[in-house]
Protein backbone atom coordinates (compact mmCIF):
# COMPACT_ATOMS: atom_id res chain seq x y z
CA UNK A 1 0.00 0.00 0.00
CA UNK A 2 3.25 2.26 0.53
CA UNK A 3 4.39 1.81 -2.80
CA UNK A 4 4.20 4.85 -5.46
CA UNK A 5 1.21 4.84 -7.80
CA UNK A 6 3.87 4.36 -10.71
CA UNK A 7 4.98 1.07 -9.41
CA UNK A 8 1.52 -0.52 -8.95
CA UNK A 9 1.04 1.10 -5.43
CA UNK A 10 -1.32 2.92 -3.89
CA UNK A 11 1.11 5.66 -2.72
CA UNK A 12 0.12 6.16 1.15
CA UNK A 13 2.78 7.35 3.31
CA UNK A 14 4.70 5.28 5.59
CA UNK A 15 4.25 7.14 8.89
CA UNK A 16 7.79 5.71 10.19
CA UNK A 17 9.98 6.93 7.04
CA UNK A 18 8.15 10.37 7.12
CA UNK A 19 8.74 11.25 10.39
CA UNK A 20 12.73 10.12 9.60
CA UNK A 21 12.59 12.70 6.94
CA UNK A 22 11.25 15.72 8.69
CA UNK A 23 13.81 14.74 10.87
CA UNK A 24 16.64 14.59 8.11
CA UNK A 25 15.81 18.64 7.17
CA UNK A 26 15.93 19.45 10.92
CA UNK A 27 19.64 17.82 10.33
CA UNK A 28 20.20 19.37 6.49
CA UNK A 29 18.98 22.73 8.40
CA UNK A 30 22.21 22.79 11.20
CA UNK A 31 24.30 21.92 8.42
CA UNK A 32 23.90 24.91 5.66
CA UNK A 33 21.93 26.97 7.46
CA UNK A 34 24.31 28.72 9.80
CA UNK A 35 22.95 32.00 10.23
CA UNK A 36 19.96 30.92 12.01
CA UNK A 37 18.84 30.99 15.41
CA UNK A 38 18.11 27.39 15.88
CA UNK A 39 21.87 26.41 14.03
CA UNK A 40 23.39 28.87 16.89
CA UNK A 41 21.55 27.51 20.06
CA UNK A 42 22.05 23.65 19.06
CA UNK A 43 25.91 24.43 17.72
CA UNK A 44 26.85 26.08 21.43
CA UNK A 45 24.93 23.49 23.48
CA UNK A 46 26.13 19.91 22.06
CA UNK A 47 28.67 20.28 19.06
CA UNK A 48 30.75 23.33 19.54
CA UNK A 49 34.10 21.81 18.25
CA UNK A 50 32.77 19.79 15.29
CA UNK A 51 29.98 19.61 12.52
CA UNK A 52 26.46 17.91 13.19
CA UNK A 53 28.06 14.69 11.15
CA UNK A 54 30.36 14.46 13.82
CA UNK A 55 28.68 15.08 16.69
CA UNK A 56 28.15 12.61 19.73
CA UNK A 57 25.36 11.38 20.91
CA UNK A 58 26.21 10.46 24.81
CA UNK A 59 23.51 10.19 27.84
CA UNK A 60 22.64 13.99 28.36
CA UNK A 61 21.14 15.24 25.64
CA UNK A 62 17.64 16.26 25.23
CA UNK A 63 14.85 14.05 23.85
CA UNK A 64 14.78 16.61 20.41
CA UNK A 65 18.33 16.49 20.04
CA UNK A 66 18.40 12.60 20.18
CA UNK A 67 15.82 12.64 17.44
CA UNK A 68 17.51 14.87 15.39
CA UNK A 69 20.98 12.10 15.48
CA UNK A 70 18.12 9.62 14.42
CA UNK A 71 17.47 12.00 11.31
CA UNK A 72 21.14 12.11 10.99
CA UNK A 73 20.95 8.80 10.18
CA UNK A 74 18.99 9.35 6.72
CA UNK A 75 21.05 12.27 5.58
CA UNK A 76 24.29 10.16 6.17
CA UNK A 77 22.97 7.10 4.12
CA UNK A 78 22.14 9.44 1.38
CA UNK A 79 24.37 12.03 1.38
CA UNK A 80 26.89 12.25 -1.76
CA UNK A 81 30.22 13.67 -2.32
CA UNK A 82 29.96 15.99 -5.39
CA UNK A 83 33.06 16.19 -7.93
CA UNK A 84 34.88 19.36 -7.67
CA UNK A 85 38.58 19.53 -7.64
CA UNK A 86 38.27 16.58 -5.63
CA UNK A 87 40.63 18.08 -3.41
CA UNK A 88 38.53 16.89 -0.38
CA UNK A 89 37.30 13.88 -1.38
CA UNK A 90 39.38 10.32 -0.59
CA UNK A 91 39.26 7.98 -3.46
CA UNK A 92 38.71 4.46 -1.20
CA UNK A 93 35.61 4.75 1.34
CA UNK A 94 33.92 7.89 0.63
CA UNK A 95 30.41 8.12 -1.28
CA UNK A 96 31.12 9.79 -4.64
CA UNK A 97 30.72 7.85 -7.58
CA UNK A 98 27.39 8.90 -9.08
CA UNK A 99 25.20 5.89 -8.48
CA UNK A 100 22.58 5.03 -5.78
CA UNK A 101 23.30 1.53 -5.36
CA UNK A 102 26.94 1.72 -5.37
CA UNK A 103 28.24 4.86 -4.61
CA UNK A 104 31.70 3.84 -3.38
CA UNK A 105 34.64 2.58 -4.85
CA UNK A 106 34.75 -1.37 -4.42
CA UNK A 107 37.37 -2.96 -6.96
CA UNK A 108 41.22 -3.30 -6.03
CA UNK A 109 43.26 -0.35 -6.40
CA UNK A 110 47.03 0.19 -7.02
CA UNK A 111 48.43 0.68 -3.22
CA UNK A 112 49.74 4.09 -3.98
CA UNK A 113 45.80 5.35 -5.00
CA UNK A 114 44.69 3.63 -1.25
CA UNK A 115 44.71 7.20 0.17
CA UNK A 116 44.94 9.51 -2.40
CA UNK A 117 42.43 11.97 -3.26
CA UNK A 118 40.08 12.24 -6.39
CA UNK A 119 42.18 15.30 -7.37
CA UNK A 120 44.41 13.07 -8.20
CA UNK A 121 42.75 11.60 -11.33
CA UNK A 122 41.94 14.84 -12.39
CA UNK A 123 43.73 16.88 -15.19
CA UNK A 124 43.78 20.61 -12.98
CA UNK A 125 44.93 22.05 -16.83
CA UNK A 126 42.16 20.99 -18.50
CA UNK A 127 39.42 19.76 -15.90
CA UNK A 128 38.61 16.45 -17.62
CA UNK A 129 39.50 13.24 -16.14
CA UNK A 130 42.73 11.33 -16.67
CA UNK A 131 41.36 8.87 -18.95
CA UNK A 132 44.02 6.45 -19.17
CA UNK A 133 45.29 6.23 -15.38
CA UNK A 134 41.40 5.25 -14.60
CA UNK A 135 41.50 2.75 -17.38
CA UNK A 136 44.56 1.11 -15.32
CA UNK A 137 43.21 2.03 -11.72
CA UNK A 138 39.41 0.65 -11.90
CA UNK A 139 37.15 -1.81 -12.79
CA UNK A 140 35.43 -1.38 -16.05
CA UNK A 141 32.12 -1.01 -14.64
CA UNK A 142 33.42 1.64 -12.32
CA UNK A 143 35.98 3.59 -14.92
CA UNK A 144 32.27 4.11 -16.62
CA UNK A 145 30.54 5.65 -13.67
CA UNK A 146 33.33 8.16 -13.47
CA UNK A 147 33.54 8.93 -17.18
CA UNK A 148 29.63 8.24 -18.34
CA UNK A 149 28.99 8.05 -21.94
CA UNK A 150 26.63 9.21 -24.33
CA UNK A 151 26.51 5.92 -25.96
CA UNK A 152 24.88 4.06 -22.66
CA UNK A 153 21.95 6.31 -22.74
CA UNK A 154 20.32 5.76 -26.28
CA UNK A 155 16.83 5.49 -26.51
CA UNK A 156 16.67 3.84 -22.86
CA UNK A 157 12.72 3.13 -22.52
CA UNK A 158 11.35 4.04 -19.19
CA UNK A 159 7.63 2.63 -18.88
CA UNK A 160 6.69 5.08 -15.72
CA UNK A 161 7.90 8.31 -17.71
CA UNK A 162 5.75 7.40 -21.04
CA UNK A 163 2.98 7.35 -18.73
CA UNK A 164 3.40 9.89 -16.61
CA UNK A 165 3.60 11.91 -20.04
CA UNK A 166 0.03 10.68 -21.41
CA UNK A 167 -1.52 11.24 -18.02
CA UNK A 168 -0.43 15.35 -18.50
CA UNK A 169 -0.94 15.11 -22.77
CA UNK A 170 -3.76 18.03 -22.69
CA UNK A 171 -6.14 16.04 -25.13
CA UNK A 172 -9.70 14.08 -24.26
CA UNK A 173 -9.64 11.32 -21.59
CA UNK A 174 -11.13 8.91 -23.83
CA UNK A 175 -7.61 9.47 -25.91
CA UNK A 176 -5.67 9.30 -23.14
CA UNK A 177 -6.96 6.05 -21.58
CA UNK A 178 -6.89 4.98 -25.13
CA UNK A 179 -2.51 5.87 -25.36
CA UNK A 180 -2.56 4.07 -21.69
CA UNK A 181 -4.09 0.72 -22.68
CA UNK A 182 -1.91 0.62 -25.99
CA UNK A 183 1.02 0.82 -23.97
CA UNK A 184 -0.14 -1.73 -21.45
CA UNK A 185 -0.94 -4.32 -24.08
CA UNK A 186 -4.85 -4.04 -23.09
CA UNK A 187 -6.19 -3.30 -26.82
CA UNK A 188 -8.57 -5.72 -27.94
CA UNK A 189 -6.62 -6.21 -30.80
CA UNK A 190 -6.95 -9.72 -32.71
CA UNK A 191 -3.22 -11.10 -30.75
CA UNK A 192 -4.72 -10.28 -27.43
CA UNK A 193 -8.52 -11.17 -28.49
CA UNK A 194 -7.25 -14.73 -29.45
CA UNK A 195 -4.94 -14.57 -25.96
CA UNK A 196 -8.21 -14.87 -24.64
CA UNK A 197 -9.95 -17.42 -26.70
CA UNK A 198 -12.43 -14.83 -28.39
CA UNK A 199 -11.47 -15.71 -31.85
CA UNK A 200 -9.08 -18.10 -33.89
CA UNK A 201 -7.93 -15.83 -36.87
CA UNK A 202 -4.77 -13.51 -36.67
CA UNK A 203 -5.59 -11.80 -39.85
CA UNK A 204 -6.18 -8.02 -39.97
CA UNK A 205 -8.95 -6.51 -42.15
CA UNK A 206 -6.54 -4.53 -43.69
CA UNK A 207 -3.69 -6.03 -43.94
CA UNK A 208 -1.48 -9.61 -43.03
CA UNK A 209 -0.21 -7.86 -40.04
CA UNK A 210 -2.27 -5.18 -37.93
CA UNK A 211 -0.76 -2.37 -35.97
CA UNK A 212 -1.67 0.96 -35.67
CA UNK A 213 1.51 2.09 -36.92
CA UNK A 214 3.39 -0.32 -39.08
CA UNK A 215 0.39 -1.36 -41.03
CA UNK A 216 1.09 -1.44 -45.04
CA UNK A 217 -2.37 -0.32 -45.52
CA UNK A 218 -1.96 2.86 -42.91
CA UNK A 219 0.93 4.60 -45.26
CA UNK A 220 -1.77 7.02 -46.53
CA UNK A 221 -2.34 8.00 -43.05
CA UNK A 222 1.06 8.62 -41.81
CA UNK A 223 2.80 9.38 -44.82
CA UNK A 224 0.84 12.33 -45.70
CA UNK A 225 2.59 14.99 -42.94
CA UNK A 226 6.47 15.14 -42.48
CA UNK A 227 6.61 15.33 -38.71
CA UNK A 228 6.04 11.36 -39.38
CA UNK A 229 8.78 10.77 -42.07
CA UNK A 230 10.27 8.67 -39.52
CA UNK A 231 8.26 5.89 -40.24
CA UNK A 232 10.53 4.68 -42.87
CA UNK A 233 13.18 4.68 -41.18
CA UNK A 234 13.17 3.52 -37.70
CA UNK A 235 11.50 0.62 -36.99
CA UNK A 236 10.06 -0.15 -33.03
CA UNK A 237 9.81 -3.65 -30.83
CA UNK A 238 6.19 -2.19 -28.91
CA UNK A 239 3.73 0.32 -29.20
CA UNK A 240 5.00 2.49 -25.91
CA UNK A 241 8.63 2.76 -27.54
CA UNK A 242 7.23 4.37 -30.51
CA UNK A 243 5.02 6.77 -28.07
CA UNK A 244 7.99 7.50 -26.18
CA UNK A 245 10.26 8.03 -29.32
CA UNK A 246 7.36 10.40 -30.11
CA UNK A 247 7.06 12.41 -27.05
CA UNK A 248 10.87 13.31 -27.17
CA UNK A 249 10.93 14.48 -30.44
CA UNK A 250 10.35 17.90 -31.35
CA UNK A 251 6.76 17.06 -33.24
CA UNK A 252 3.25 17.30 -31.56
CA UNK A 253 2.46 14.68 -29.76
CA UNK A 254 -1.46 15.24 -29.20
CA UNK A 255 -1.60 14.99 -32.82
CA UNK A 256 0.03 11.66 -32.97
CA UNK A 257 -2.48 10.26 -30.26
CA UNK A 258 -5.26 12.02 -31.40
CA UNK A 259 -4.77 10.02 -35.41
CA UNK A 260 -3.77 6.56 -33.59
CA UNK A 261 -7.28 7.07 -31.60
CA UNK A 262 -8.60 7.75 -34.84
CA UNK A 263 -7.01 4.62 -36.49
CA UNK A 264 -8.24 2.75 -34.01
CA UNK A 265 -12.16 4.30 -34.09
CA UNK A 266 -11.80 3.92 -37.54
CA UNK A 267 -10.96 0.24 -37.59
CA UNK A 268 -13.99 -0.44 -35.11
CA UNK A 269 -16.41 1.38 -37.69
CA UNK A 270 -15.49 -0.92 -40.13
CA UNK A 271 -15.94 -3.91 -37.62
CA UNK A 272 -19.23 -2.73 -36.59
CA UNK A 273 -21.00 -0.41 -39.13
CA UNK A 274 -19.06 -0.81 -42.46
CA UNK A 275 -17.83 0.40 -44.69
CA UNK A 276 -17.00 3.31 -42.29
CA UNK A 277 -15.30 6.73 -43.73
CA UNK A 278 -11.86 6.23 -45.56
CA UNK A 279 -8.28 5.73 -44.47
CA UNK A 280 -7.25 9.12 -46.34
CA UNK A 281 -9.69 11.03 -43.81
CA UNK A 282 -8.32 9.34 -41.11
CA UNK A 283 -5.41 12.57 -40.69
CA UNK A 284 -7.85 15.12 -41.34
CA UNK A 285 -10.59 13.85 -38.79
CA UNK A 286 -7.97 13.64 -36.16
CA UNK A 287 -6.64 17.19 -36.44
CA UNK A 288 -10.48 18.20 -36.55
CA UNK A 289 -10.98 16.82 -33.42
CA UNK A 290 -7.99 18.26 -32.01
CA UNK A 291 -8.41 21.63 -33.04
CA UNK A 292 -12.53 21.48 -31.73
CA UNK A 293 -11.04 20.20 -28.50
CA UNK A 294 -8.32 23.07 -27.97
CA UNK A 295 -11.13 25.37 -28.90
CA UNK A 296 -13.77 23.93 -26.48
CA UNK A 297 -10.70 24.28 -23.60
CA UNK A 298 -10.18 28.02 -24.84
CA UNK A 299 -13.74 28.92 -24.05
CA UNK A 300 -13.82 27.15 -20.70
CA UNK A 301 -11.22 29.04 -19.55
CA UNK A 302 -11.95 32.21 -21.37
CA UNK A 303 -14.34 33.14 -18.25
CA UNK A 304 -11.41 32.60 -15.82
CA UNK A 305 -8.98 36.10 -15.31
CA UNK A 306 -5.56 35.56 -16.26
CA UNK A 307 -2.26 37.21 -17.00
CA UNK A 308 -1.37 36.70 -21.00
CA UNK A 309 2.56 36.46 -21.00
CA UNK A 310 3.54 37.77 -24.67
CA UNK A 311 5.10 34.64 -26.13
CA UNK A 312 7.43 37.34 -28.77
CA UNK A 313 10.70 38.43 -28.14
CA UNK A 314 11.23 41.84 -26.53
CA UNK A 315 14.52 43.55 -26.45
CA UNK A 316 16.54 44.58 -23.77
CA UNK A 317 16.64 47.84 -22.44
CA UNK A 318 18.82 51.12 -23.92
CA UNK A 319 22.56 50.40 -22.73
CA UNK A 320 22.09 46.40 -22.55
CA UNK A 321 22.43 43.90 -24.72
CA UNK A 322 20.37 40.38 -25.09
CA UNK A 323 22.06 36.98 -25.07
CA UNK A 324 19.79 34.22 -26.08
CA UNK A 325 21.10 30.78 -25.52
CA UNK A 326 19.73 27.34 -25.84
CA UNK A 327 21.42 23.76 -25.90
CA UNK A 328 20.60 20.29 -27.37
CA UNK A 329 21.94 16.61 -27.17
CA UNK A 330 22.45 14.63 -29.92
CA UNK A 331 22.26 11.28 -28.21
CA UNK A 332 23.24 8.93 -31.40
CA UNK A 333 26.20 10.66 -32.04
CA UNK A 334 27.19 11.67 -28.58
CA UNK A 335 27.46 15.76 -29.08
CA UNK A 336 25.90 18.47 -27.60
CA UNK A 337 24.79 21.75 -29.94
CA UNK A 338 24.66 24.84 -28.17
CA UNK A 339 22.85 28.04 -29.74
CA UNK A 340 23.64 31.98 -29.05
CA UNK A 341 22.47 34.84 -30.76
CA UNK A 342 23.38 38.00 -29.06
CA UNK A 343 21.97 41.74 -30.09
CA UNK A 344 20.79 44.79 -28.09
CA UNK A 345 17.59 46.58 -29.00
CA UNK A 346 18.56 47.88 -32.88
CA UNK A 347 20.37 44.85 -33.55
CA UNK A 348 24.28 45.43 -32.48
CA UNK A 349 26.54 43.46 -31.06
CA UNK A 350 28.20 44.69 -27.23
CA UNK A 351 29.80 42.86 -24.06
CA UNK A 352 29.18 45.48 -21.80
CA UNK A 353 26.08 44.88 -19.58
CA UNK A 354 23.93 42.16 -20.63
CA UNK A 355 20.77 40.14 -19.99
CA UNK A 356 21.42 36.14 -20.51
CA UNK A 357 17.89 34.67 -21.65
CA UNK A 358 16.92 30.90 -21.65
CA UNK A 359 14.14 28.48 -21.88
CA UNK A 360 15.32 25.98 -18.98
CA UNK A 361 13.95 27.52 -16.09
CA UNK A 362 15.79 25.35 -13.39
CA UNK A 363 18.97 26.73 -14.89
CA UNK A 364 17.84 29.61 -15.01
CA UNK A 365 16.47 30.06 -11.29
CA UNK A 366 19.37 28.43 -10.33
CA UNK A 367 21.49 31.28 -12.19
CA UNK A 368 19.72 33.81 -10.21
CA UNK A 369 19.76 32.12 -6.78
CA UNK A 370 22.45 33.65 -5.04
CA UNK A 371 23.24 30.64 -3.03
CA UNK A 372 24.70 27.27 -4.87
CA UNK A 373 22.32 24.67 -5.75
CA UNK A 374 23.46 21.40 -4.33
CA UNK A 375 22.69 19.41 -7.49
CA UNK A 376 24.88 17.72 -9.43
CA UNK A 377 25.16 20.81 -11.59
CA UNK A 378 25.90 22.94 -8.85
CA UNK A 379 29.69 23.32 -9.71
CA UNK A 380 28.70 24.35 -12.97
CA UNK A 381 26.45 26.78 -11.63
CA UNK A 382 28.73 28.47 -9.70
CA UNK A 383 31.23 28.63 -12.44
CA UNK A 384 28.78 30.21 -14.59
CA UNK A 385 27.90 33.25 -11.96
CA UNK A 386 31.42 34.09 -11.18
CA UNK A 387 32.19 34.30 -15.08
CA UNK A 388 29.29 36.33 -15.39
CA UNK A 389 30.41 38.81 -12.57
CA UNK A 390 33.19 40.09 -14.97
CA UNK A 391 30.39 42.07 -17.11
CA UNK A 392 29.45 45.40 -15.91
CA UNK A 393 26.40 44.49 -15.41
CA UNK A 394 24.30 41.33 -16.04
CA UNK A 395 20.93 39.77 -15.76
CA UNK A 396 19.96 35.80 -15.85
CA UNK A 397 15.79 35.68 -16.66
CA UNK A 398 13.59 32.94 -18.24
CA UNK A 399 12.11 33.06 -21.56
CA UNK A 400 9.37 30.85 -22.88
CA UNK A 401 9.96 28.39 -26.25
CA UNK A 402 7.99 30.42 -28.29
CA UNK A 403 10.51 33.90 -27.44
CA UNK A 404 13.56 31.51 -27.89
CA UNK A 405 12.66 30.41 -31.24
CA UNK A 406 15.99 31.92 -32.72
CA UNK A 407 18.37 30.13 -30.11
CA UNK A 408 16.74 26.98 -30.22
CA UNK A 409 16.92 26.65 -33.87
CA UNK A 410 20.56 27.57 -33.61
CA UNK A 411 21.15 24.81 -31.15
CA UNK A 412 19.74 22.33 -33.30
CA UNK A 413 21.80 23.49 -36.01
CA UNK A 414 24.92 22.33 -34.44
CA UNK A 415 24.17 18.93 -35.67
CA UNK A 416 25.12 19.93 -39.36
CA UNK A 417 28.32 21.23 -38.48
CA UNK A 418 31.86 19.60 -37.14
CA UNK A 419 32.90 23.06 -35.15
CA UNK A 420 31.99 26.41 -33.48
CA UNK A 421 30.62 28.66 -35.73
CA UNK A 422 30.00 32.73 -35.85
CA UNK A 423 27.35 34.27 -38.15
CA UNK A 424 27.77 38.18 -37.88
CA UNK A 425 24.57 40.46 -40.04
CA UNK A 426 23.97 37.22 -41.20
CA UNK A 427 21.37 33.86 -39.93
CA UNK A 428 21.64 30.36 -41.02
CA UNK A 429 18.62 29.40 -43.21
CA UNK A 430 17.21 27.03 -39.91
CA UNK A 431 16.96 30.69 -37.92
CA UNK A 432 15.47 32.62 -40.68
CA UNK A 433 11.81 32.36 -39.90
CA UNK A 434 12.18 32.24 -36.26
CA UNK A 435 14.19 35.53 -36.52
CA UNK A 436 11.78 37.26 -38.86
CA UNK A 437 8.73 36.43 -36.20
């Protein structure tokens, strides 16, 4: 009954492990949060010489300072080193390789790495690992946590994600139920009907094989709009991989569910009440129905007050300039593109006070937080704000998709070319329309 909804549970809280956690932030709280009242009393009174992680418990403390040791407990069985210049951070015994389930360092190491540091397997010059003296030092399996690759994440399929994403897709709940059965094998289709003993034949009415994407006979549905031209050329072992190759691609996904739903209320019509309309409607019905259902959710909400963000670019104001940026992974080839375009208000380039603009907003709250995030990014974080300190003046603010049309396009670009690239009174054909909306 504890278990998360996502894993077949029915997500209640256990009442033990919560009251651990509000204990861990009483913990988390005396160790970052110095300035405070509480962190004063608590430091003065029972660890004066030492950090809460190394604070005794002994016979005389209070019953609310023996609780919070018990919450100390969590935050020590969770608590991560993260990679700086690993200056702190002992290579044998402490947590820092970035998995949950092994976080230490396990395999047999050369006797003079036993108590070294993790700065030690860094390159200071040029902050990347020293790939070679962790090919000789570590396991395989381990050399790979410490130096991931791009190559280990391809097209990973994660069945609580894909369905986390239809249960948010803003489309009917007839559709969506429909996208959640698909991926759970529950269609009636003829494989699962004869599962059941309900009939004998495999054939499909419209073709050898049935799907509602690979089909021969669906080509005229599919073919017809280029978001889809993928069709040809990747090929899918289930229904939720395709869904999920779907959602992560920059293509509308309500319009792919709303024309399988179609497919498949087409394919009953012709079951039940034939000869039912034909396949080459089957696209235009299902952005019909898509575009009457946005509409019907417009006027519901049209009664309800609300403040319209303008989705357009604005410029920055006289005296600044505007940095755009976006970034993209390339996952199959293992690169990253990153896209700037940077202008003030009449179009000129300047480095002299500046407002950096982005569509991520956890980066970008994290750029204006003052205090460092303690995410795995963190470092990077940090690095960023004291870089951008050396302007005379600079902003960090979030921008929607729609106002970071140029950047994006920019970023995705990158894929077409093998190194850094500078346009000046010029834009790359990709950025043309973007720019001139």
């Amino acid at each position: 009954m504890c278990e998360p909804k996502s894993e077949g549970g029915m997500g209640f809280k256990e009442l033990a492990s919560f009251n651990d956690a509000l204990l861990a932030k009483q913990t988390w709280r005396l160790l970052h949060n110095h300035d405070s009242l509480f962190y004063k009393v608590f430091k003065s009174r029972f660890f004066p010489k030492c950090s809460i992680l190394e604070a005794k418990g002994g016979h005389g403390g209070s019953y609310t300072w023996r609780s919070i040791l018990k919450g100390r407990e969590v935050i020590r069985r969770g608590a991560r080193w993260r990679v700086g210049d690993g200056e702190s951070i002992k290579i044998w015994g402490d947590k820092w390789l970035p998995s949950l389930q092994t976080p230490t360092v396990h395999g047999p190491l050369m006797a003079e790495l036993q108590e070294a540091k993790v700065s030690s397997l860094i390159n200071l010059v040029t902050r990347q690992w020293k790939s070679l003296l962790l090919q000789n030092s570590f396991i395989a399996e381990e050399a790979d946590k410490i130096r991931p690759s791009f190559a280990t994440k391809q097209h990973q399929f994660d069945e609580n994600i894909v369905e986390k994403k239809i249960w948010k897709l803003p489309l009917p709940c007839k559709v969506r139920n429909f996208l959640w059965r698909a991926c759970r094998n529950a269609v009636p289709m003829k494989k699962n009907l004869q599962r059941r003993c309900v009939v004998d034949d495999l054939v499909c009415p419209l073709c050898s094989k049935h799907a509602l994407w690979s089909c021969s006979k669906l080509a005229q549905v599919w073919n017809d709009n280029n978001q889809w031209s993928f069709r040809s050329q990747t090929t899918f072992d289930n229904f939720p991989q395709l869904l999920q190759y779907v959602l992560e691609l920059d293509c509308s996904g309500e319009l792919f569910a709303m024309q399988a739903w179609t497919v498949w209320f087409r394919r009953n019509k012709v079951r039940t009440d034939p000869p039912g309309f034909p396949l080459n409607l089957v696209a235009q019905r299902a952005c019909e129905a898509l575009m009457e259902y946005r509409a019907a959710q417009r006027k519901s909400h049209s009664t309800r007050p609300f403040v319209r963000i303008d989705a357009r670019w604005s410029p920055p104001h006289d005296g600044w300039f505007k940095a755009n940026f976006d970034a993209t992974t390339f996952q199959e080839e293992g690169r990253v593109g990153i896209g700037v375009i940077w202008r003030d208000s009449g179009g000129l380039l300047g480095f002299d006070r500046v407002v950096f603009e982005g569509d991520c907003q956890i980066v970008m709250n994290a750029l204006i937080d003052p205090s460092q995030p303690f995410a795995t990014y963190g470092l990077l974080i940090g690095d960023a704000q004291t870089l951008a300190n050396r302007f005379r003046g600079v902003k960090f603010q979030y921008a929607g998709r729609e106002s970071n049309k140029v950047a994006h396009n920019l970023a995705r670009y990158a894929q077409h070319i093998t190194c850094y690239h500078v346009w000046m009174e010029d834009v790359p054909v990709l950025g043309r329309h973007a720019l001139m909306e």
